[in-house]
C-alpha atoms as a PDB file:
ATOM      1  CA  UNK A   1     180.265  32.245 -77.802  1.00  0.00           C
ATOM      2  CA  UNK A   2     183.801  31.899 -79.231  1.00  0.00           C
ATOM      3  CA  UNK A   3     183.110  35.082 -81.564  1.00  0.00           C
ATOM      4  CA  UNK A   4     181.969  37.289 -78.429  1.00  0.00           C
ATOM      5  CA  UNK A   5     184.769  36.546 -76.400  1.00  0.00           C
ATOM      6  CA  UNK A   6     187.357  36.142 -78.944  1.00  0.00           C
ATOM      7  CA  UNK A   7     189.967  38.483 -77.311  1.00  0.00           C
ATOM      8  CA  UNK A   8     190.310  36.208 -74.279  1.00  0.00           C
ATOM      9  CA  UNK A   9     189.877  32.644 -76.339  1.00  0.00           C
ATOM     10  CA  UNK A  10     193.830  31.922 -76.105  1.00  0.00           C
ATOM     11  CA  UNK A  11     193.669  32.083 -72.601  1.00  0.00           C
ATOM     12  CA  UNK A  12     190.878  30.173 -72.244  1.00  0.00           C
ATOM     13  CA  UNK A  13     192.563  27.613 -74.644  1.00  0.00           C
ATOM     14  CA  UNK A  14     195.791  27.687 -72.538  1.00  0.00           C
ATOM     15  CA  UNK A  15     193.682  27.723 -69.443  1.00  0.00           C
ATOM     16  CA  UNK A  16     192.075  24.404 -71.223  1.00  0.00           C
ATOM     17  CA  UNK A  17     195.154  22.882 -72.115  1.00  0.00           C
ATOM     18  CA  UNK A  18     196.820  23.220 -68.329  1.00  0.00           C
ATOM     19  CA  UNK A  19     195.080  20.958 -67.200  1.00  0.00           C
ATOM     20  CA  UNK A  20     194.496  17.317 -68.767  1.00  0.00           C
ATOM     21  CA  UNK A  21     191.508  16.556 -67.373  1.00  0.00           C
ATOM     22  CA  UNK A  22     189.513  18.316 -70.043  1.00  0.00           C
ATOM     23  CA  UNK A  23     190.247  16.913 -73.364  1.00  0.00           C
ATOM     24  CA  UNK A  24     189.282  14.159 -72.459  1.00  0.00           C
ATOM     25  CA  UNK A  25     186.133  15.480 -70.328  1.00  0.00           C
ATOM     26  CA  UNK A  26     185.377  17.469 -74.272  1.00  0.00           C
ATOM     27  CA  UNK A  27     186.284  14.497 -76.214  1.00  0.00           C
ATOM     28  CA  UNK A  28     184.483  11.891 -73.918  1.00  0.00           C
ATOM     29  CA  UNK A  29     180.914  13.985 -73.922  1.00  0.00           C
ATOM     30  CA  UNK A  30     181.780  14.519 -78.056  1.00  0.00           C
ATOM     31  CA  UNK A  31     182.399  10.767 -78.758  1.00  0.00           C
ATOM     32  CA  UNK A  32     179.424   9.710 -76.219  1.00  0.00           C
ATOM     33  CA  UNK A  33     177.208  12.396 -77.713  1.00  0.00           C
ATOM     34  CA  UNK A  34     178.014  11.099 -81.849  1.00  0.00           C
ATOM     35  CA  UNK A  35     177.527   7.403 -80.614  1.00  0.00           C
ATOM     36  CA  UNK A  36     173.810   8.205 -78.635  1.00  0.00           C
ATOM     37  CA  UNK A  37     172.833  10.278 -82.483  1.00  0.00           C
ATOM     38  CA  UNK A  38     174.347   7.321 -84.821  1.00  0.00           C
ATOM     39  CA  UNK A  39     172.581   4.638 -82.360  1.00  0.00           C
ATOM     40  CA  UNK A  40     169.288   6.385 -82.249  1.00  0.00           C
ATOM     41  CA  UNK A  41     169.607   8.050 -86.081  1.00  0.00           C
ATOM     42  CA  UNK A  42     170.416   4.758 -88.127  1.00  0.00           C
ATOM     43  CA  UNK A  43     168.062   6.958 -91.167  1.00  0.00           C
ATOM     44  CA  UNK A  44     169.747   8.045 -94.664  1.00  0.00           C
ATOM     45  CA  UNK A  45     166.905   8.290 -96.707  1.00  0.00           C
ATOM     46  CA  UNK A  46     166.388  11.949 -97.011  1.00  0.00           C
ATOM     47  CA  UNK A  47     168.748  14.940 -97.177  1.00  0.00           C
ATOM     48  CA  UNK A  48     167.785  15.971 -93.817  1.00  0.00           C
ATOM     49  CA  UNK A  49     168.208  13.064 -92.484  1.00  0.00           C
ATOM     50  CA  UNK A  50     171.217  12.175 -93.918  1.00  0.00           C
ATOM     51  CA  UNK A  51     173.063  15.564 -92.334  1.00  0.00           C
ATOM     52  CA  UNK A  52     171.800  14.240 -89.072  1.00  0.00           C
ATOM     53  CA  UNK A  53     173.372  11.361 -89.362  1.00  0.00           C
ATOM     54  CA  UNK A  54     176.743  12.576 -90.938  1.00  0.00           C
ATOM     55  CA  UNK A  55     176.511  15.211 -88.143  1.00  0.00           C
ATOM     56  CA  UNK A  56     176.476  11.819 -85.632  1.00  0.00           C
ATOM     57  CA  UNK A  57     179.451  10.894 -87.180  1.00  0.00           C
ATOM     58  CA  UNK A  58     181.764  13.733 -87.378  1.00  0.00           C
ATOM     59  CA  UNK A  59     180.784  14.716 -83.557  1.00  0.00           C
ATOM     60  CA  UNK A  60     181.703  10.932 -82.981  1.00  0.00           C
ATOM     61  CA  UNK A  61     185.114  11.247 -85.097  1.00  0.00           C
ATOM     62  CA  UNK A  62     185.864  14.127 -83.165  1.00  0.00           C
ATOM     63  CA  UNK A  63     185.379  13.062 -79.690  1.00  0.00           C
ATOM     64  CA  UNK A  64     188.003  10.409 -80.612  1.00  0.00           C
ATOM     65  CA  UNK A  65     190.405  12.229 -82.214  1.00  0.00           C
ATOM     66  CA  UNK A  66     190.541  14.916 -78.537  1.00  0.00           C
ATOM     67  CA  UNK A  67     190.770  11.778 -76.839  1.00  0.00           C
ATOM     68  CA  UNK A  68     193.488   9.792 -79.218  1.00  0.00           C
ATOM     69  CA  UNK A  69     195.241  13.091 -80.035  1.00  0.00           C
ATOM     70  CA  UNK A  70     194.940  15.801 -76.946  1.00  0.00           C
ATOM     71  CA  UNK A  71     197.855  17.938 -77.896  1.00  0.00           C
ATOM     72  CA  UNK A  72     197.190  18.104 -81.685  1.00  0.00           C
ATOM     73  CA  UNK A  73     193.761  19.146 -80.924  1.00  0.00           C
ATOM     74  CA  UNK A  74     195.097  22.042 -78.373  1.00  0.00           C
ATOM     75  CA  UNK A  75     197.452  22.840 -81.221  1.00  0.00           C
ATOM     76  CA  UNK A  76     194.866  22.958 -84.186  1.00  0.00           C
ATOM     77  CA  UNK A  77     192.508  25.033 -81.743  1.00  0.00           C
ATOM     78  CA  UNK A  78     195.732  27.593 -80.555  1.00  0.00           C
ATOM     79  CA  UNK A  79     196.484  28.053 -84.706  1.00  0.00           C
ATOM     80  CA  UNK A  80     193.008  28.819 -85.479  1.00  0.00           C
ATOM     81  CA  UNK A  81     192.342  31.293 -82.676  1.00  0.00           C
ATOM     82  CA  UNK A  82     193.216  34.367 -85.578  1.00  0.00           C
ATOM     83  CA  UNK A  83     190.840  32.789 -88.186  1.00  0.00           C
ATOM     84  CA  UNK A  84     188.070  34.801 -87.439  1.00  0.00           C
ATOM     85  CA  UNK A  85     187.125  34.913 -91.323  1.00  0.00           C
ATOM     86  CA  UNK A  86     187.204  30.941 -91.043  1.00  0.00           C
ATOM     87  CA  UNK A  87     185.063  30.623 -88.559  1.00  0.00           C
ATOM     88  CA  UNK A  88     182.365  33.467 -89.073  1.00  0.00           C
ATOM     89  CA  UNK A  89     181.967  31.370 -92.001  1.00  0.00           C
ATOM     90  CA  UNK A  90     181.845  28.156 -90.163  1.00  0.00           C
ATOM     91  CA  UNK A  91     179.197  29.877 -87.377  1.00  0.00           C
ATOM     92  CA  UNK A  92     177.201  30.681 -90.846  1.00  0.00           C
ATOM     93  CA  UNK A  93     177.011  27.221 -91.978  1.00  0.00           C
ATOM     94  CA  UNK A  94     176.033  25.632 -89.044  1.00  0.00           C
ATOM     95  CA  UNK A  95     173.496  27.890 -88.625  1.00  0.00           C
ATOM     96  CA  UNK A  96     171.992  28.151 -92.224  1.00  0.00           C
ATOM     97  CA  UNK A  97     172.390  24.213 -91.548  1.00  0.00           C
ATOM     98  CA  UNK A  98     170.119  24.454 -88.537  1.00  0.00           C
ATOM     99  CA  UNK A  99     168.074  26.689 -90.129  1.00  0.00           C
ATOM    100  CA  UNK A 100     167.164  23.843 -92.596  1.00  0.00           C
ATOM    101  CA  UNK A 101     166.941  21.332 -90.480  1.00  0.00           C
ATOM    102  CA  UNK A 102     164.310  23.605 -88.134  1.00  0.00           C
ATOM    103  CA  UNK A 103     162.511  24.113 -91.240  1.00  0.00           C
ATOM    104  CA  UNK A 104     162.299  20.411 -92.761  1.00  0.00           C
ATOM    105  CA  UNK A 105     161.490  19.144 -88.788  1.00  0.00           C
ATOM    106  CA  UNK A 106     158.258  21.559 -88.257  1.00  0.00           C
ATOM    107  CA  UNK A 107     157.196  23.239 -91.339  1.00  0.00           C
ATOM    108  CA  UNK A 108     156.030  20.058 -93.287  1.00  0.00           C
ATOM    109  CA  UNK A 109     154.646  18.947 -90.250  1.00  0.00           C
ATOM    110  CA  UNK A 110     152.110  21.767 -89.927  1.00  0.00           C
ATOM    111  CA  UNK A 111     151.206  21.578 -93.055  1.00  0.00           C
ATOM    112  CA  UNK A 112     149.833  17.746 -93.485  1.00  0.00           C
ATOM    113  CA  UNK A 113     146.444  17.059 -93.199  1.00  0.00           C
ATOM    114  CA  UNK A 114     144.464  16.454 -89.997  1.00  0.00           C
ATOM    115  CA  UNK A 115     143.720  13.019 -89.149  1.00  0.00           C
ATOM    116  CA  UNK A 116     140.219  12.788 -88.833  1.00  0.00           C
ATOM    117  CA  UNK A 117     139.632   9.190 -88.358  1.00  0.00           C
ATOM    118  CA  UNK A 118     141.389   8.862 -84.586  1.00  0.00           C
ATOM    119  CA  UNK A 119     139.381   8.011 -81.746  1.00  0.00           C
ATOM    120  CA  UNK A 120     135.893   7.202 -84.192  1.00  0.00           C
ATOM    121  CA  UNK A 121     134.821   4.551 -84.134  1.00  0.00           C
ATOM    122  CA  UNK A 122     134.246   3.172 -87.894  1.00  0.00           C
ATOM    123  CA  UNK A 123     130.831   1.961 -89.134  1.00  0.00           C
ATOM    124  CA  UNK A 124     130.337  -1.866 -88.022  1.00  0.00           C
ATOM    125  CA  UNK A 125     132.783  -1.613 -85.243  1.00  0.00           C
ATOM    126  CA  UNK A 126     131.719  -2.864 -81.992  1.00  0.00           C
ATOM    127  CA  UNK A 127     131.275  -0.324 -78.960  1.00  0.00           C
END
């Protein structure tokens, strides 16, 4: 969204930073959001599941450094607005991250054997 409208992003960034109320709306539903994925996502036993849970993290870091640090973060979003190269490449990640974790979440999942054994009854059993 950022990349479509990126003529009008510094107003929409000074627009963001008039009024106070929403860092700390962003950084509240950021820290809130990391907290609910490292509560429920306590795994770190696979590579996919270890990015979820660093993902938890850094979305939990983040929400409290908007909140902590309101200005900076304004700042550090105002001096990035020209990047574009920076974050093309940063869309690109999180998307080739996605990507994987699409793929590890459903692929493997199709491909396991059927369970054949639920709702018989096994010989001996009683009915």
């Amino acid at each position: 969204m950022a990349m479509v409208h990126a003529s009008d992003m510094r107003a929409i960034v000074d627009a963001f930073a008039a009024n106070s109320l929403w860092p700390w709306v962003l950084g509240a539903f950021n820290l809130l959001g990391g907290l609910i994925i490292i509560a429920l996502h306590q795994y770190w036993r696979s590579a996919a599941a270890i990015i979820v849970s660093v993902l938890g993290w850094l979305l939990a870091l983040r929400g409290l450094f908007i909140l902590a640090f309101p200005h900076t973060s304004v700042s550090i979003a105002k001096n990035t607005i020209g990047a574009a190269t920076l974050s093309w490449t940063g869309f690109v990640v999180l998307a080739l991250v996605g990507l994987y974790l699409t793929y590890v979440g459903w692929i493997p999942a199709a491909s396991q054997p059927a369970d054949d054994t639920r709702g018989k009854l096994s010989p001996g059993s009683p009915t």
